[in-house]
C-alpha atoms as a PDB file:
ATOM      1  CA  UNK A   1       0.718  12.391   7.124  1.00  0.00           C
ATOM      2  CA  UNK A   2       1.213   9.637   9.067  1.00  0.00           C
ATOM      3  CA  UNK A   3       2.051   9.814  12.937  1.00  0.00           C
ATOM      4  CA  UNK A   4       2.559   6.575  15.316  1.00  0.00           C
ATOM      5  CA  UNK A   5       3.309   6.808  19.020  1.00  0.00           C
ATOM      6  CA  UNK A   6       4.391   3.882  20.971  1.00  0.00           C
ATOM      7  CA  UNK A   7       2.577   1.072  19.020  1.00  0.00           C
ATOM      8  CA  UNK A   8       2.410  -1.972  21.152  1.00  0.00           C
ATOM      9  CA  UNK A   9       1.174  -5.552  19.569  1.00  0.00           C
ATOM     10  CA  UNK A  10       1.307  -8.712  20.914  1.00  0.00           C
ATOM     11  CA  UNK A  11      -0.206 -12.277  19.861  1.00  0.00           C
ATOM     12  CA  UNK A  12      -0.466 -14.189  23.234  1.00  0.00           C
ATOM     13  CA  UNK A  13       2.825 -13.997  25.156  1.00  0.00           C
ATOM     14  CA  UNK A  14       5.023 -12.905  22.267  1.00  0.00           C
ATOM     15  CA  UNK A  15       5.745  -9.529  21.591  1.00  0.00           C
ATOM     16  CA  UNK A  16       6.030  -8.929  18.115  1.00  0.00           C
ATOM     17  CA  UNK A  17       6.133  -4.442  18.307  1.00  0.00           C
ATOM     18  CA  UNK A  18       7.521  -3.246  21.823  1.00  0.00           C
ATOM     19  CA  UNK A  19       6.638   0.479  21.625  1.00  0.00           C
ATOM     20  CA  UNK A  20       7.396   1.756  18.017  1.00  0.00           C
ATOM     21  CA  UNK A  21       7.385   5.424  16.457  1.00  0.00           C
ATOM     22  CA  UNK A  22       7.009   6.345  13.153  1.00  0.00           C
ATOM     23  CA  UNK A  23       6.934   9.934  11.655  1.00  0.00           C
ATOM     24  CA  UNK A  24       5.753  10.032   7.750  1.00  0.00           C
ATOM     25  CA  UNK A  25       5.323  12.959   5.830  1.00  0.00           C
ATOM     26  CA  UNK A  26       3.361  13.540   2.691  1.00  0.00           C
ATOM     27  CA  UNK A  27       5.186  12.854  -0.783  1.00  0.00           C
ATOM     28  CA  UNK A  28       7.923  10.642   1.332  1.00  0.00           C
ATOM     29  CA  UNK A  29       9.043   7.098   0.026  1.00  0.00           C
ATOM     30  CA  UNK A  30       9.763   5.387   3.470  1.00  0.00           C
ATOM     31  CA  UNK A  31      11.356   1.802   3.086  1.00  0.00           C
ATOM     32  CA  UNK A  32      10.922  -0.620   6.434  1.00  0.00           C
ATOM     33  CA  UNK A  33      13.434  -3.294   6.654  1.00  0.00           C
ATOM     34  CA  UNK A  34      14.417  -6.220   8.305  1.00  0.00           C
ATOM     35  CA  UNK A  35      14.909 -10.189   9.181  1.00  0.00           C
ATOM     36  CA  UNK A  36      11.428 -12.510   8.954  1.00  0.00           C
ATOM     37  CA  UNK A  37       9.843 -12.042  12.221  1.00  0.00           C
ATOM     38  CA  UNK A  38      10.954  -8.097  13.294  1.00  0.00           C
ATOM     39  CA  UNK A  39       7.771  -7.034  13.127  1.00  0.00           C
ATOM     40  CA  UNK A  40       7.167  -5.645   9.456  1.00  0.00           C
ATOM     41  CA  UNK A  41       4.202  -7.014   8.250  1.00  0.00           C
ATOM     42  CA  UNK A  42       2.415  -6.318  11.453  1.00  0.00           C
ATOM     43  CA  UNK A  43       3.407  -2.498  11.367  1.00  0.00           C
ATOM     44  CA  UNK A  44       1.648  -2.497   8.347  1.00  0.00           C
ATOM     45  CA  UNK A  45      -1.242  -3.816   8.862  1.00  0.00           C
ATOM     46  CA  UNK A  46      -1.603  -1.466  11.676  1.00  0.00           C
ATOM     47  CA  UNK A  47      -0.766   1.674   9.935  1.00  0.00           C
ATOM     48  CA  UNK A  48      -3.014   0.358   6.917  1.00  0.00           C
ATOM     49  CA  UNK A  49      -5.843  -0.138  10.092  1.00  0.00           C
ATOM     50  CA  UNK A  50      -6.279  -3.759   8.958  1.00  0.00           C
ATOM     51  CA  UNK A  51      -5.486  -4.710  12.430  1.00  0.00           C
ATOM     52  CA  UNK A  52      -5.548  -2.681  15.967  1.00  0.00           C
ATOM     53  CA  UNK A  53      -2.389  -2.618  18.182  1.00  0.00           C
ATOM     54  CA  UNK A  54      -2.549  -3.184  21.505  1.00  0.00           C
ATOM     55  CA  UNK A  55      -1.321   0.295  23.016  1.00  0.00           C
ATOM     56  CA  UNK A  56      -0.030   3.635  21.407  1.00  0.00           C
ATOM     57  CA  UNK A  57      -1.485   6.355  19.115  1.00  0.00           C
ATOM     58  CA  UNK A  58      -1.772   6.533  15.370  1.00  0.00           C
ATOM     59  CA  UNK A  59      -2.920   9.688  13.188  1.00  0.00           C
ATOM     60  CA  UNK A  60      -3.251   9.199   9.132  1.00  0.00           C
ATOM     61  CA  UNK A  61      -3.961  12.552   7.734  1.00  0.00           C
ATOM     62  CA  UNK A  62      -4.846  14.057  11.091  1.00  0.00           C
ATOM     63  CA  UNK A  63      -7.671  11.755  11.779  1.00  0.00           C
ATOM     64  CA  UNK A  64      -7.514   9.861  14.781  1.00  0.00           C
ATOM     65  CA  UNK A  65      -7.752   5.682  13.890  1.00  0.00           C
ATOM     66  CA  UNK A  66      -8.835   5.320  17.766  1.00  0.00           C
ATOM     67  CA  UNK A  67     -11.557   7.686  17.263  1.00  0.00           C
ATOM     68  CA  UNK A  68     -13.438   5.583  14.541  1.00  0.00           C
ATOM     69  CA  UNK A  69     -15.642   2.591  14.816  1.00  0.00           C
ATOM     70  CA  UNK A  70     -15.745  -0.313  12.297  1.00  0.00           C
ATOM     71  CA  UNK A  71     -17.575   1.283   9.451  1.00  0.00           C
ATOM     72  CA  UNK A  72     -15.591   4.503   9.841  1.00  0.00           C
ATOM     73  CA  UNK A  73     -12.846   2.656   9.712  1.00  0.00           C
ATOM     74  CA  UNK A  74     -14.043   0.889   6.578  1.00  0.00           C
ATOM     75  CA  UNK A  75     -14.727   4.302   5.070  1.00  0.00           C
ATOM     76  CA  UNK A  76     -11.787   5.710   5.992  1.00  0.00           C
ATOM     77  CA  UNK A  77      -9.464   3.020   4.766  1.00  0.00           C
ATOM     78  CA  UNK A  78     -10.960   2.681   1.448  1.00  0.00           C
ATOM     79  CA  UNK A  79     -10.835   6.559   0.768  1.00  0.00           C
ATOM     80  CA  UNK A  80      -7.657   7.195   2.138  1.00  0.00           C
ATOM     81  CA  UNK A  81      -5.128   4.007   1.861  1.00  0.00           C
ATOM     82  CA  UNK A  82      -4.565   2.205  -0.742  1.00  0.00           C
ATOM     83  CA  UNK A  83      -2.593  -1.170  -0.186  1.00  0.00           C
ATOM     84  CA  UNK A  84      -0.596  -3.337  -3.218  1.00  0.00           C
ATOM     85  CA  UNK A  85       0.487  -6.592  -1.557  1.00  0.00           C
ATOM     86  CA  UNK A  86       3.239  -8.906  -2.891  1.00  0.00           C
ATOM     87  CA  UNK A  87       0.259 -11.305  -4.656  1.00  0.00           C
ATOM     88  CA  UNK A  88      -1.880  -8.614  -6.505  1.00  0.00           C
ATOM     89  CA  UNK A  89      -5.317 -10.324  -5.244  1.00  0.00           C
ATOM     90  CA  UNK A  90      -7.099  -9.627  -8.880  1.00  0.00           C
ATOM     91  CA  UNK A  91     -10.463 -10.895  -8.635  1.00  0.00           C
ATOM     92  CA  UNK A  92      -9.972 -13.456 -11.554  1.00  0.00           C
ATOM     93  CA  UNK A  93     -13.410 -12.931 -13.386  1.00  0.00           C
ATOM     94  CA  UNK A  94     -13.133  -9.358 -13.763  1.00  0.00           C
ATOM     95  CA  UNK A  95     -11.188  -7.770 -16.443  1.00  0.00           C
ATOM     96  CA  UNK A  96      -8.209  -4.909 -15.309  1.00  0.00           C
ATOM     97  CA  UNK A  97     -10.822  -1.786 -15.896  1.00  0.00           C
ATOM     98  CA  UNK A  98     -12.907  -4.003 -13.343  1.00  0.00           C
ATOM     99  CA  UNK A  99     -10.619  -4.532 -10.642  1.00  0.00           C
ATOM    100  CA  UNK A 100      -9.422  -1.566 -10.767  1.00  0.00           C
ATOM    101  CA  UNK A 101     -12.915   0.441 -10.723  1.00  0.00           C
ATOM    102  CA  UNK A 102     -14.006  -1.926  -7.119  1.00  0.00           C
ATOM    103  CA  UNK A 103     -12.878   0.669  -4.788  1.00  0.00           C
ATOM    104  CA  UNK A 104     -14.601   3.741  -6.327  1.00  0.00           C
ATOM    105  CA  UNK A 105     -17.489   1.773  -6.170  1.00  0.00           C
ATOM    106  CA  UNK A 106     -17.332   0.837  -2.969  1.00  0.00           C
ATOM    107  CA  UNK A 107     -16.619   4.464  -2.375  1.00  0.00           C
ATOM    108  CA  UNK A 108     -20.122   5.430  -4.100  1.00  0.00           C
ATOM    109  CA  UNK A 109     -18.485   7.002  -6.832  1.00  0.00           C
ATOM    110  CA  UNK A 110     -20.368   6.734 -10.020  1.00  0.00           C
ATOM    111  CA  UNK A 111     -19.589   3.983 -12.843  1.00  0.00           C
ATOM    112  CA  UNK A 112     -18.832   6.782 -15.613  1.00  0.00           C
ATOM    113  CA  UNK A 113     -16.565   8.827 -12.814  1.00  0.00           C
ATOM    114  CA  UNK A 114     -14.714   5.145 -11.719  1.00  0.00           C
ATOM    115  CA  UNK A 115     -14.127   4.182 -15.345  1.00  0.00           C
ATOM    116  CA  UNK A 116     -12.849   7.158 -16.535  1.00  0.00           C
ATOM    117  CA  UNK A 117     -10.501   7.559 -13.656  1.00  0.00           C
ATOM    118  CA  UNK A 118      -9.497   3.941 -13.972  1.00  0.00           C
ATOM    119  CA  UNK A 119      -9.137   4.071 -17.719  1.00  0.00           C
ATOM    120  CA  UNK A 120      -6.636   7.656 -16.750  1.00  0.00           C
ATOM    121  CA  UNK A 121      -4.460   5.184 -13.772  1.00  0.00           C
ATOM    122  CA  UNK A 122      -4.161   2.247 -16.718  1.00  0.00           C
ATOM    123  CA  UNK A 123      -3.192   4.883 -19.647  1.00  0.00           C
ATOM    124  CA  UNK A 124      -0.925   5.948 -17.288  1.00  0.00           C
ATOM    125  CA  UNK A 125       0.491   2.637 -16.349  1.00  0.00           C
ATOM    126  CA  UNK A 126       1.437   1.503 -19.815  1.00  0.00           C
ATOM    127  CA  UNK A 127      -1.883  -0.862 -19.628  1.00  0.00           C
ATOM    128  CA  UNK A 128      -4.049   1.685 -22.245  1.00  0.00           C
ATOM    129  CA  UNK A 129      -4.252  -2.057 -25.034  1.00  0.00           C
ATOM    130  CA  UNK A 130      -4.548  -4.679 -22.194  1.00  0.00           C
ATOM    131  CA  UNK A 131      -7.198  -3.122 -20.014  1.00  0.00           C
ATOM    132  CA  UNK A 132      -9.947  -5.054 -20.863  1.00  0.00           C
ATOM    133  CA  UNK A 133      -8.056  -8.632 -20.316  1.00  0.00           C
ATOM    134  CA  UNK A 134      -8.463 -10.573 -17.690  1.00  0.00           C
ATOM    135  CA  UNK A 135      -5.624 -11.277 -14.819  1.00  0.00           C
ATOM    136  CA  UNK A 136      -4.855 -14.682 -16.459  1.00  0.00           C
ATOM    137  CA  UNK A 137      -4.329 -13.169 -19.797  1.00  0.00           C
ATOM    138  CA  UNK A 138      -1.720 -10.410 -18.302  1.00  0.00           C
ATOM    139  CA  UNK A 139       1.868 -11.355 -17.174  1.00  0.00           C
ATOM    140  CA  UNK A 140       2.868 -10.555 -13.733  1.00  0.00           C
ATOM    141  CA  UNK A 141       4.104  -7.270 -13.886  1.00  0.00           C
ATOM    142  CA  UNK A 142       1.207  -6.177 -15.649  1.00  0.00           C
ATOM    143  CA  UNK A 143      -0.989  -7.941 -12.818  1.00  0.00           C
ATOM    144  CA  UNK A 144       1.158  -5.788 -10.429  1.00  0.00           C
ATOM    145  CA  UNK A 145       0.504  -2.472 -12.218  1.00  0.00           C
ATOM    146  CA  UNK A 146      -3.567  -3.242 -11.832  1.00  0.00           C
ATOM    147  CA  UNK A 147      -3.015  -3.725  -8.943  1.00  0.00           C
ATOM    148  CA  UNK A 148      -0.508  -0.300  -8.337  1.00  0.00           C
ATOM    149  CA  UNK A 149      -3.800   1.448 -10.406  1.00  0.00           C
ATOM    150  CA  UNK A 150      -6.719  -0.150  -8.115  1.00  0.00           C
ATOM    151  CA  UNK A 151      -4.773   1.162  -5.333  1.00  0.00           C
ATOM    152  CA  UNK A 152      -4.581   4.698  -6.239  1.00  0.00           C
ATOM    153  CA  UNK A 153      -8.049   5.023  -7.742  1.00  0.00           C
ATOM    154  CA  UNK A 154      -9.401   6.928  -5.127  1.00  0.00           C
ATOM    155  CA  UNK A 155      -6.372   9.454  -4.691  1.00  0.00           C
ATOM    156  CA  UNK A 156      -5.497   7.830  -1.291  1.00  0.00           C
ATOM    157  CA  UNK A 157      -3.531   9.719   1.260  1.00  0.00           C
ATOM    158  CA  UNK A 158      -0.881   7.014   1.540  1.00  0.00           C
ATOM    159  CA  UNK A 159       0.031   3.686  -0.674  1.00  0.00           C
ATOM    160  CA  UNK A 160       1.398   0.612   1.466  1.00  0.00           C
ATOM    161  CA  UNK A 161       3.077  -1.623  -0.545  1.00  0.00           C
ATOM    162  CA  UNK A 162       4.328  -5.259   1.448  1.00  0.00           C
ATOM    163  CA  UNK A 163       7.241  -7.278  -0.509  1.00  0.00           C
ATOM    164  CA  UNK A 164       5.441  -5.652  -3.997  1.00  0.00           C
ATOM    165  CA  UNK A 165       8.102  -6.966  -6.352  1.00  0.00           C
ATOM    166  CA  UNK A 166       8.364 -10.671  -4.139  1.00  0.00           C
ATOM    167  CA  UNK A 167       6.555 -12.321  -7.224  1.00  0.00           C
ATOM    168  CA  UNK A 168       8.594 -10.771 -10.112  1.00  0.00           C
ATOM    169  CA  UNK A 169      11.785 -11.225 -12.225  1.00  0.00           C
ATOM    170  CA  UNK A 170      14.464  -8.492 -11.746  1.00  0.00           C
ATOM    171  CA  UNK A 171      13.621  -6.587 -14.593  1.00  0.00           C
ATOM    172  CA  UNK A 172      10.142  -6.458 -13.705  1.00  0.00           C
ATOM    173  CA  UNK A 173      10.831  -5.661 -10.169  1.00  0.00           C
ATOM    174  CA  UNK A 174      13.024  -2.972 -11.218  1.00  0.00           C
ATOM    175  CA  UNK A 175      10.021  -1.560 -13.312  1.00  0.00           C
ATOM    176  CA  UNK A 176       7.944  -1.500 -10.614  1.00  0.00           C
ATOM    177  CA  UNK A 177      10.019   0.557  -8.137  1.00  0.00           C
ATOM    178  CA  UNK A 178      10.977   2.835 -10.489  1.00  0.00           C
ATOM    179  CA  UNK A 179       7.021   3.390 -11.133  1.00  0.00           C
ATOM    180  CA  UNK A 180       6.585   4.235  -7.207  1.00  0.00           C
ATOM    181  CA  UNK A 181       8.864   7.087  -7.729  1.00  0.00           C
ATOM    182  CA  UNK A 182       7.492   8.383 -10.534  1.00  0.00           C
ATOM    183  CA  UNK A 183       4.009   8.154  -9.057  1.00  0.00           C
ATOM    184  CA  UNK A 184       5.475  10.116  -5.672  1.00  0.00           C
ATOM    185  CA  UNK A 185       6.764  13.155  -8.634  1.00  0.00           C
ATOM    186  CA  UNK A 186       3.316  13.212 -10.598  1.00  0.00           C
ATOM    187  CA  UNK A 187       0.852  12.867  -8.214  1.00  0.00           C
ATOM    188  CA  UNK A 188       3.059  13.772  -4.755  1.00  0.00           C
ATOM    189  CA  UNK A 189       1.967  10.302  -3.376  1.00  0.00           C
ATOM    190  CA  UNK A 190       3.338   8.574  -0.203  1.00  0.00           C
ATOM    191  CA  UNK A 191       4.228   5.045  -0.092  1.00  0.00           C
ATOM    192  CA  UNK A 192       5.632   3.023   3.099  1.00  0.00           C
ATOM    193  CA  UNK A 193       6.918  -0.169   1.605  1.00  0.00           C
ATOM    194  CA  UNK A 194       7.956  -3.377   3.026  1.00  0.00           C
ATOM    195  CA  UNK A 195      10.731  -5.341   1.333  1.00  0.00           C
ATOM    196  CA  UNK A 196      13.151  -7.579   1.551  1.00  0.00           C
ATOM    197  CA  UNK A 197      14.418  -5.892  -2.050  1.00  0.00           C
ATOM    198  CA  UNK A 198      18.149  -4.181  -0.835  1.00  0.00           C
ATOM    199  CA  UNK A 199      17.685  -1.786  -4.323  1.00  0.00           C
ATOM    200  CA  UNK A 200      14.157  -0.746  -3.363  1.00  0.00           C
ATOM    201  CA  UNK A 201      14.854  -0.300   0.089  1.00  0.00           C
ATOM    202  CA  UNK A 202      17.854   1.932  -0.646  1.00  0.00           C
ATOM    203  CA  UNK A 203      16.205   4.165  -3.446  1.00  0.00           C
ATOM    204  CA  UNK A 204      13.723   5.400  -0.551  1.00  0.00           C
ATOM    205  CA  UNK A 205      14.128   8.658   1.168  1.00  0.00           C
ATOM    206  CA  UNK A 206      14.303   6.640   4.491  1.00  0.00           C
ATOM    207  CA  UNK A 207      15.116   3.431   4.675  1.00  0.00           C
ATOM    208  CA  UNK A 208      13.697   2.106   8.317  1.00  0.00           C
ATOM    209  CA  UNK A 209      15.470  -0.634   9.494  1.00  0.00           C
ATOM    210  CA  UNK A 210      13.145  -3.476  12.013  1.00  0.00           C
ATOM    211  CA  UNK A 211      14.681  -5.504  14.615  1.00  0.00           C
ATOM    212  CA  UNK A 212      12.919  -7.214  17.166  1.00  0.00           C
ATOM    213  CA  UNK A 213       9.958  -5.024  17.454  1.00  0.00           C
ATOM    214  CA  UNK A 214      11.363  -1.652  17.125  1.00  0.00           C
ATOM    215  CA  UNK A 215      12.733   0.328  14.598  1.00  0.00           C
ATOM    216  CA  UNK A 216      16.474   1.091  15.434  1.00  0.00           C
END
């Protein structure tokens, strides 16, 4: 699903990934830990193609990232990643169904085909009475599960998920990470998720531990 080969990135003179490798397979739950400043975040991005390291392969579902120029790229990220950050980045004026419909249509996938797919993801969710509110009118674990939905509305290959329960209470949290794994038994998803959560991190099938740059 996901292969990395010696991923280099540096900002300037510091070094923040010296060479890493990362193996992921489809339907895994891989958890990547470590201090502020290892390197985390970064990997992420990478692997999510929202930045470009500076040396080293990466394959996501045997395409090539190298291979592709920007609007591939675009193409490819929206159709096969889906990303649910630790601030859930609703767009504030459009109700849940809304949000969560954006990446179909910037997929070209028709408004009927988004909506019902969307109204399936929030139905699913627990969200079936509140999908027609707006973020501000939903509390923050069900501004988190929009967000989960609007990430997996167009079936992507892999889910990244950085610090995803950072914002919420412990029962919340606990909610959410449970939801991953029931998402990873219904639909066989993969998720790679950042967090500085021990319980998350340990429920994962691997739990990748960052330090300095490299996974050890």
């Amino acid at each position: 699903m996901i292969q990395a080969n010696s991923l280099k990135k540096s900002y300037g003179t510091l070094d923040v990934l010296k060479g890493v490798n990362i193996s992921i397979n489809k339907g895994e739950v891989i958890s990547i830990v470590g201090a502020s400043g290892a390197g985390k975040t970064t990997l992420l991005h990478i692997l999510g193609t929202l930045d470009k390291a500076g040396s080293g392969t990466l394959q996501i579902n045997n395409v090539t990232i190298s291979g592709l120029n920007d609007k591939k790229l675009a193409d490819f990220r929206n159709k096969n990643i889906g990303f649910v950050f630790q601030f859930h980045h609703l767009l504030p004026e459009f109700t849940a169904l809304e949000n969560v419909c954006i990446p179909a249509f910037i997929a070209g996938v028709s408004k009927s085909k988004a909506e019902e797919k969307a109204i399936e993801l929030l139905t699913f969710l627990g969200l079936k009475d509140r999908m027609n509110h707006k973020p501000n009118e939903l509390s923050g674990g069900e501004q988190q599960r929009v967000a989960v939905a609007r990430a997996l509305i167009n079936d992507p290959a892999v889910v990244l998920a950085d610090e995803p329960s950072g914002n919420l209470d412990s029962k919340t949290a606990k909610e959410l990470h449970q939801l991953f794994f029931t998402l990873r038994e219904k639909l066989n998803q993969t998720f790679v998720i950042v967090t500085h959560n021990e319980e998350l991190a340990n429920m994962a099938d691997r739990k990748l531990i960052m330090k300095d740059g490299n996974i050890i």
